[in-house]
Protein backbone atom coordinates (compact mmCIF):
# COMPACT_ATOMS: atom_id res chain seq x y z
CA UNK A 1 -12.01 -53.98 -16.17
CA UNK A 2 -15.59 -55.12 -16.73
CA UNK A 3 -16.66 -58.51 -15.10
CA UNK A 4 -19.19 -61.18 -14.28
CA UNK A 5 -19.71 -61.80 -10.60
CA UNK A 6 -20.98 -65.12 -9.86
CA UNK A 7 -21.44 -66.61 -6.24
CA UNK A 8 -21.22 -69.30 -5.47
CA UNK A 9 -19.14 -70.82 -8.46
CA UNK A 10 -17.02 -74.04 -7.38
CA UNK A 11 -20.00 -76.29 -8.11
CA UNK A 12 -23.47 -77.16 -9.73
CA UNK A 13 -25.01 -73.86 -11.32
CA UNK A 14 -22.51 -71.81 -10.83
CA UNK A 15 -19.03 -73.77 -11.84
CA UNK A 16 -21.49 -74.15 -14.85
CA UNK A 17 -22.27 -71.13 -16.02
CA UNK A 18 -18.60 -70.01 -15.51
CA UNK A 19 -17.10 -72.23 -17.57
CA UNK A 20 -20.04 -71.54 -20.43
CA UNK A 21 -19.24 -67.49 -20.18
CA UNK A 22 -15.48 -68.52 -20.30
CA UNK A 23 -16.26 -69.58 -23.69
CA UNK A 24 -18.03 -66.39 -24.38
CA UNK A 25 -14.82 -64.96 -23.60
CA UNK A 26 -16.57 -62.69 -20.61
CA UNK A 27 -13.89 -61.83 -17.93
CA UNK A 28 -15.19 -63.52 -14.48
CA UNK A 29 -14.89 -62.68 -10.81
CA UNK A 30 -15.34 -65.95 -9.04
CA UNK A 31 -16.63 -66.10 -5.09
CA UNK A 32 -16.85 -69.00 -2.83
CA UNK A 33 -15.22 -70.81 0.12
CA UNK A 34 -13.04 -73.38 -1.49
CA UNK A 35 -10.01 -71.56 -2.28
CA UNK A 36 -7.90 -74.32 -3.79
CA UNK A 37 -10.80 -75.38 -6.47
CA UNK A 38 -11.34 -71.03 -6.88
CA UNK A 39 -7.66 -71.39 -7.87
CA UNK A 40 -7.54 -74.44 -10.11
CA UNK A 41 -10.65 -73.12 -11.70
CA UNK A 42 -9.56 -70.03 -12.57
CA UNK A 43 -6.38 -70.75 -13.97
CA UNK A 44 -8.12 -73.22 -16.19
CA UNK A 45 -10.86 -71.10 -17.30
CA UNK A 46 -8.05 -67.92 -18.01
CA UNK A 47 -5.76 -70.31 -20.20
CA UNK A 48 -8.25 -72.25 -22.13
CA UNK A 49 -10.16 -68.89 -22.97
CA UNK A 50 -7.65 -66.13 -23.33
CA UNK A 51 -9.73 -64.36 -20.39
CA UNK A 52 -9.46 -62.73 -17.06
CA UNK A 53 -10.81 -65.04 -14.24
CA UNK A 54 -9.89 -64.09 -10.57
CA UNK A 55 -11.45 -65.00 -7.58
CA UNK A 56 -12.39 -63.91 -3.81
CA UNK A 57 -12.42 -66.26 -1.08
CA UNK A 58 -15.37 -65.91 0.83
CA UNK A 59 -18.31 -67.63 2.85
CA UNK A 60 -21.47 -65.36 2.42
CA UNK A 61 -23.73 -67.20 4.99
CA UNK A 62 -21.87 -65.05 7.51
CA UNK A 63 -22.46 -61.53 8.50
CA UNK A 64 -20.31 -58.61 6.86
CA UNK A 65 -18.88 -60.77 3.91
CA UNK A 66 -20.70 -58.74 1.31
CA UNK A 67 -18.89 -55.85 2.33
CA UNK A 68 -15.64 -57.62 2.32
CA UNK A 69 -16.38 -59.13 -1.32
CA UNK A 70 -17.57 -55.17 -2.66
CA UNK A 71 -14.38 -53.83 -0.91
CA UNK A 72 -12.14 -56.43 -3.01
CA UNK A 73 -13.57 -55.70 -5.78
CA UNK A 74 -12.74 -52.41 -5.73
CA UNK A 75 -9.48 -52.90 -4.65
CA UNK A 76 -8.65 -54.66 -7.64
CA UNK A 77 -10.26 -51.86 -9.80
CA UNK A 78 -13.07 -54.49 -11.17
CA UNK A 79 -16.21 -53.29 -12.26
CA UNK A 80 -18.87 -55.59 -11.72
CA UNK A 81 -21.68 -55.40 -14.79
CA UNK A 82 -23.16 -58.27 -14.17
CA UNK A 83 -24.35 -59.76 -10.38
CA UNK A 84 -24.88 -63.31 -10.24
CA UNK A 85 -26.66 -64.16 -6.90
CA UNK A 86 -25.87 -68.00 -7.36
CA UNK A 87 -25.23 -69.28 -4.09
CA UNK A 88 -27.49 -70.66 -2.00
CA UNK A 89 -28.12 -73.76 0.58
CA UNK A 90 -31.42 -75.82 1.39
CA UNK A 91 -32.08 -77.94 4.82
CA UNK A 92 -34.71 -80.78 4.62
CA UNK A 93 -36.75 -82.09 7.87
CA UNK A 94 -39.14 -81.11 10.36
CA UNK A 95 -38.48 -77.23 11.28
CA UNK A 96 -38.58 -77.96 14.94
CA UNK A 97 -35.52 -80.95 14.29
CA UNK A 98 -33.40 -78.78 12.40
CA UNK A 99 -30.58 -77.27 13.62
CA UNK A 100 -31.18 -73.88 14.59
CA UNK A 101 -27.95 -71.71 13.55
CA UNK A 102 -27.76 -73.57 10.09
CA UNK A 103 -31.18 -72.66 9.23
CA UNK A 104 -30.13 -68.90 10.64
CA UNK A 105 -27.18 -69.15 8.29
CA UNK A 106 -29.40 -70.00 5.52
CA UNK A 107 -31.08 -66.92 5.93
CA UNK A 108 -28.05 -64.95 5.89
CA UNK A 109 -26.77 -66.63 2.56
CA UNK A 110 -30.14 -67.06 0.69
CA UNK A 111 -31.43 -63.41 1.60
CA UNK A 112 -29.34 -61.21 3.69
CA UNK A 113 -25.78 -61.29 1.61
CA UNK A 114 -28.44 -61.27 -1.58
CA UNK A 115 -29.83 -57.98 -0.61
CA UNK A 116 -26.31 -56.28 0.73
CA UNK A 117 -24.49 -57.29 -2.76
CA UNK A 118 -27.54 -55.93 -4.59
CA UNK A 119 -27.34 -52.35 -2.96
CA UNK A 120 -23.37 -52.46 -3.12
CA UNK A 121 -23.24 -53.10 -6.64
CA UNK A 122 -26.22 -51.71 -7.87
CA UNK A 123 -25.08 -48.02 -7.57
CA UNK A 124 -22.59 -48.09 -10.69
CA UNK A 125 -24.73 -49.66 -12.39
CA UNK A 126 -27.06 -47.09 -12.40
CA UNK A 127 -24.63 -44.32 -12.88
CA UNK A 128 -23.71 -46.28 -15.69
CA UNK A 129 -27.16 -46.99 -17.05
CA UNK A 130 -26.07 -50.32 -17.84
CA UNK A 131 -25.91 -53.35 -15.69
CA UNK A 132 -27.40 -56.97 -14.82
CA UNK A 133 -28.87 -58.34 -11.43
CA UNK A 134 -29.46 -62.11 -11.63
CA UNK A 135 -31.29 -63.65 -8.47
CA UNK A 136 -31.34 -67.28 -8.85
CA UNK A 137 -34.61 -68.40 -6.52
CA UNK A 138 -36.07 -71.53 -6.99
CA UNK A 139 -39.26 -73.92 -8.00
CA UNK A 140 -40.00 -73.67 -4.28
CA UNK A 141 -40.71 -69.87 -4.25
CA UNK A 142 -43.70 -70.55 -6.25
CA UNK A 143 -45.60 -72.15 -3.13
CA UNK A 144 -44.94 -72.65 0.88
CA UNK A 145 -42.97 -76.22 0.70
CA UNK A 146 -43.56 -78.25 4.41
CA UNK A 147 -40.10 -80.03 5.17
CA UNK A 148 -38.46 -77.69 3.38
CA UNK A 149 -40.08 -74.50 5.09
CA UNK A 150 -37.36 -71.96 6.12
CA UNK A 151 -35.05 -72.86 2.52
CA UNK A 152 -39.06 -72.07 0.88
CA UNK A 153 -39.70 -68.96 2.07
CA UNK A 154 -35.80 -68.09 2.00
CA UNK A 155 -36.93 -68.11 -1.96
CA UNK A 156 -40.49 -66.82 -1.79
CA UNK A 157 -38.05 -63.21 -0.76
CA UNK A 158 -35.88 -63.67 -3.13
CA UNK A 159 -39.21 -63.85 -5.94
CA UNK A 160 -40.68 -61.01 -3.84
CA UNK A 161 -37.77 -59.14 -3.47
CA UNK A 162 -36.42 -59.52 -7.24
CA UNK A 163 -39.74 -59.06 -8.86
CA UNK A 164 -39.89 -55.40 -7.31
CA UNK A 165 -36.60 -54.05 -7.92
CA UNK A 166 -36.86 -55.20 -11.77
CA UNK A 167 -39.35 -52.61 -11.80
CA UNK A 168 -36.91 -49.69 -9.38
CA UNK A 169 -34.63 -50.30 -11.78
CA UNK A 170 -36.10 -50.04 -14.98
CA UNK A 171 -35.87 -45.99 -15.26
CA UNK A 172 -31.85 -46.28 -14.84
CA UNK A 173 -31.17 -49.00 -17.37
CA UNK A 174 -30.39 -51.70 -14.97
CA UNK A 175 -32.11 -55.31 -15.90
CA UNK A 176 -32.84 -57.49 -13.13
CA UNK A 177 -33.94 -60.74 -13.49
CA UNK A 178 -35.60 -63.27 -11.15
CA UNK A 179 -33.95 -66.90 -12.21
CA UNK A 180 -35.66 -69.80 -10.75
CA UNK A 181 -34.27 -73.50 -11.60
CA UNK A 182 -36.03 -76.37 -10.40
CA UNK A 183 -34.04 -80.13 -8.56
CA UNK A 184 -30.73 -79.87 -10.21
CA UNK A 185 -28.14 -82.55 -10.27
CA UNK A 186 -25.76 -80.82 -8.17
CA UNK A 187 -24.54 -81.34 -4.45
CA UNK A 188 -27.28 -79.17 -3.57
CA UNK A 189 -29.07 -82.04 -1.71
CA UNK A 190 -25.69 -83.27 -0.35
CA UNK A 191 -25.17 -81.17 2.39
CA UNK A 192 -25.44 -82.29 6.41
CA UNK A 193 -28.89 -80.53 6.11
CA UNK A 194 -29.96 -82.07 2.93
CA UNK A 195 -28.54 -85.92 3.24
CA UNK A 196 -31.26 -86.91 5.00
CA UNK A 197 -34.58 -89.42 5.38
CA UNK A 198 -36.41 -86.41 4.82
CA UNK A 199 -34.26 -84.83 1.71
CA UNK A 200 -34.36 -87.93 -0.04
CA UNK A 201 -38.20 -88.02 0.07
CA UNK A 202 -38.25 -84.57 -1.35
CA UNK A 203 -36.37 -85.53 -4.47
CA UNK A 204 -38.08 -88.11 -5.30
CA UNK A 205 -39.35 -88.84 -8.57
CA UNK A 206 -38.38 -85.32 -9.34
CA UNK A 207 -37.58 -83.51 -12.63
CA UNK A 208 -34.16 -82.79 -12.70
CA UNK A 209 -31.86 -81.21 -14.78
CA UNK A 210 -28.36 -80.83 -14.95
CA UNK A 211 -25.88 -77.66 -14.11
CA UNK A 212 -25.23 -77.57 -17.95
CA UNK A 213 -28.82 -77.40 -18.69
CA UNK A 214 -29.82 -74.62 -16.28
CA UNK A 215 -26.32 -72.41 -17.54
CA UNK A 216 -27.50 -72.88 -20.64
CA UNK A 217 -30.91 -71.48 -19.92
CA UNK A 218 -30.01 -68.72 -17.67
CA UNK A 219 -27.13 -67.02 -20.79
CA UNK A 220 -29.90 -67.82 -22.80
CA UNK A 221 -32.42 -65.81 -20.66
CA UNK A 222 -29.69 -62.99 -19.96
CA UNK A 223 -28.64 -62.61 -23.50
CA UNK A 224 -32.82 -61.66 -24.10
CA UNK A 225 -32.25 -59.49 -21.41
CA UNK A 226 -35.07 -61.64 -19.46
CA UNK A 227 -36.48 -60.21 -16.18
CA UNK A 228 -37.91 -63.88 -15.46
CA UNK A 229 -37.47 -67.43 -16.27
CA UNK A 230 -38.11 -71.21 -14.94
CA UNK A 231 -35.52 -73.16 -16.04
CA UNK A 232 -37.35 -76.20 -17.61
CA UNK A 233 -40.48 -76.85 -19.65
CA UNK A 234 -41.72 -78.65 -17.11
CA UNK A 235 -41.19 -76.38 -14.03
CA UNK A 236 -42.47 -73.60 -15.73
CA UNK A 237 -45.73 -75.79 -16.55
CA UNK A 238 -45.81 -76.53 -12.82
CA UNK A 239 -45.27 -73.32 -11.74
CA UNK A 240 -47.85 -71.81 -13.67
CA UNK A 241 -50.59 -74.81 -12.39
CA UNK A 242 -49.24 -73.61 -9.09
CA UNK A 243 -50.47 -70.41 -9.29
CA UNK A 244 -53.97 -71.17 -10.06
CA UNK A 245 -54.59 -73.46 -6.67
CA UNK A 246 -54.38 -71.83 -3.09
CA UNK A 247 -51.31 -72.00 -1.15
CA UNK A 248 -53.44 -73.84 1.48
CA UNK A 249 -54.13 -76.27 -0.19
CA UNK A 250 -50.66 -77.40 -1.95
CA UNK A 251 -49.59 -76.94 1.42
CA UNK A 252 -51.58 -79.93 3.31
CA UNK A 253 -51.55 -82.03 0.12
CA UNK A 254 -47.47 -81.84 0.30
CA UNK A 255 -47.39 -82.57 3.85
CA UNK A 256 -49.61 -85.25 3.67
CA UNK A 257 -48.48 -86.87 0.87
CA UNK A 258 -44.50 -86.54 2.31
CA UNK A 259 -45.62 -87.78 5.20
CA UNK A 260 -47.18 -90.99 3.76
CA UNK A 261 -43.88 -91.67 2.27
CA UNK A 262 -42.08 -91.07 5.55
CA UNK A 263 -44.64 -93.82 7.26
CA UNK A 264 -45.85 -91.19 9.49
């Protein structure tokens, strides 16, 4: 049976874009940590849609969980068309402050488990000539972010490493797609390494848009067969600005202007 893998899916993006392929009637394949909401969700989105929604418990910011989620899926005889990289976790604060194995961790979720679920899944697809990667990065791949640094460049591979294997996969068939949403009301910025003096300066004054918004987008973008979007008029106005002034100096007007805010 053909399915939708999305990571990360118990809350913000991805809880939102499940529900909205639900109603597309597209049979899902649901990873994340929580097992009881992975459970309620899934029977909910099976018996309001007439679809197939299971799920695999798993926590891909540690080592060797990719393989465990490829493994189950082929235990259950699922094939996996489309790869939703959703998950993903952000810290906020000085780099030399944070806490050294959660920024490690974030590494391993943002990047590492991106890349191993991309070269597990990747190979039917190809035999297949038909398939669909979707990366989600982020606003902050488009420049180095101070305060943010390690969750920025976390993204600036995932841009780097989307944006060339769109092109690898091209001759087989396979569309992959480089997704990048900007401040999202989600509980994103919620986390230990988020909920901080710090965080809260970083969102500030923000554009932000809603899970709903950004699903919408993203099946939007997928349905065109998109190999990149920025979510929001706005971020992709920014991001294209962005591109025309050197990283340098974004870089030391962020700082300094975060640090004004901060007192320092």
């Amino acid at each position: 049976m053909e399915v939708i893998l999305i990571t990360g899916a118990t809350s913000g993006i991805g809880e939102a874009l499940a529900y909205r392929l639900a109603k597309k009637k597209r049979n899902l394949l649901l990873v994340a940590r929580n097992e009881q909401k992975l459970k309620q969700q899934c029977e909910q989105l099976s018996n309001q849609n007439g679809i197939t929604a299971s799920y695999i418990v798993a926590d891909l910011s540690k080592p060797e969980t990719a393989y465990y989620v490829f493994e189950e899926a082929k235990k259950r005889n699922l094939s996996v068309n489309v790869l939703v990289n959703n998950a993903g976790i952000g810290s906020s604060g000085e780099f030399v402050n944070n806490n050294l194995q959660s920024e490690l961790e974030m590494l391993q979720l943002n990047n590492s488990s991106l890349v191993a679920l991309c070269h597990l899944f990747l190979p039917e697809m190809k035999n297949n000539k038909n398939g669909t990667i979707i990366n989600v990065g982020s606003m902050a791949s488009f420049f180095p972010s101070p305060y943010m640094s390690v969750y920025a460049a976390s993204k600036m591979f995932v841009r780097s490493f989307t944006q060339a294997l769109t092109e690898e996969c091209k001759p087989y068939g396979v569309n992959v797609m480089l997704f990048c949403p900007g401040f999202t009301s989600s509980n994103f910025m919620n986390t230990a390494a988020n909920n901080n003096e710090w965080g809260k300066i970083l969102v500030k004054g923000a554009y932000t848009q809603t899970p709903e918004q950004v699903a919408a987008e993203m099946i939007k973008a997928l349905e065109k067969k998109k190999t990149f979007h920025v979510s929001g008029f706005q971020n992709a106005m920014l991001a294209k600005i962005g591109s025309l002034i050197p990283y340098s100096t974004i870089t030391s007007v962020f700082a300094q202007r975060k640090r004004k805010e901060m007192g320092l």
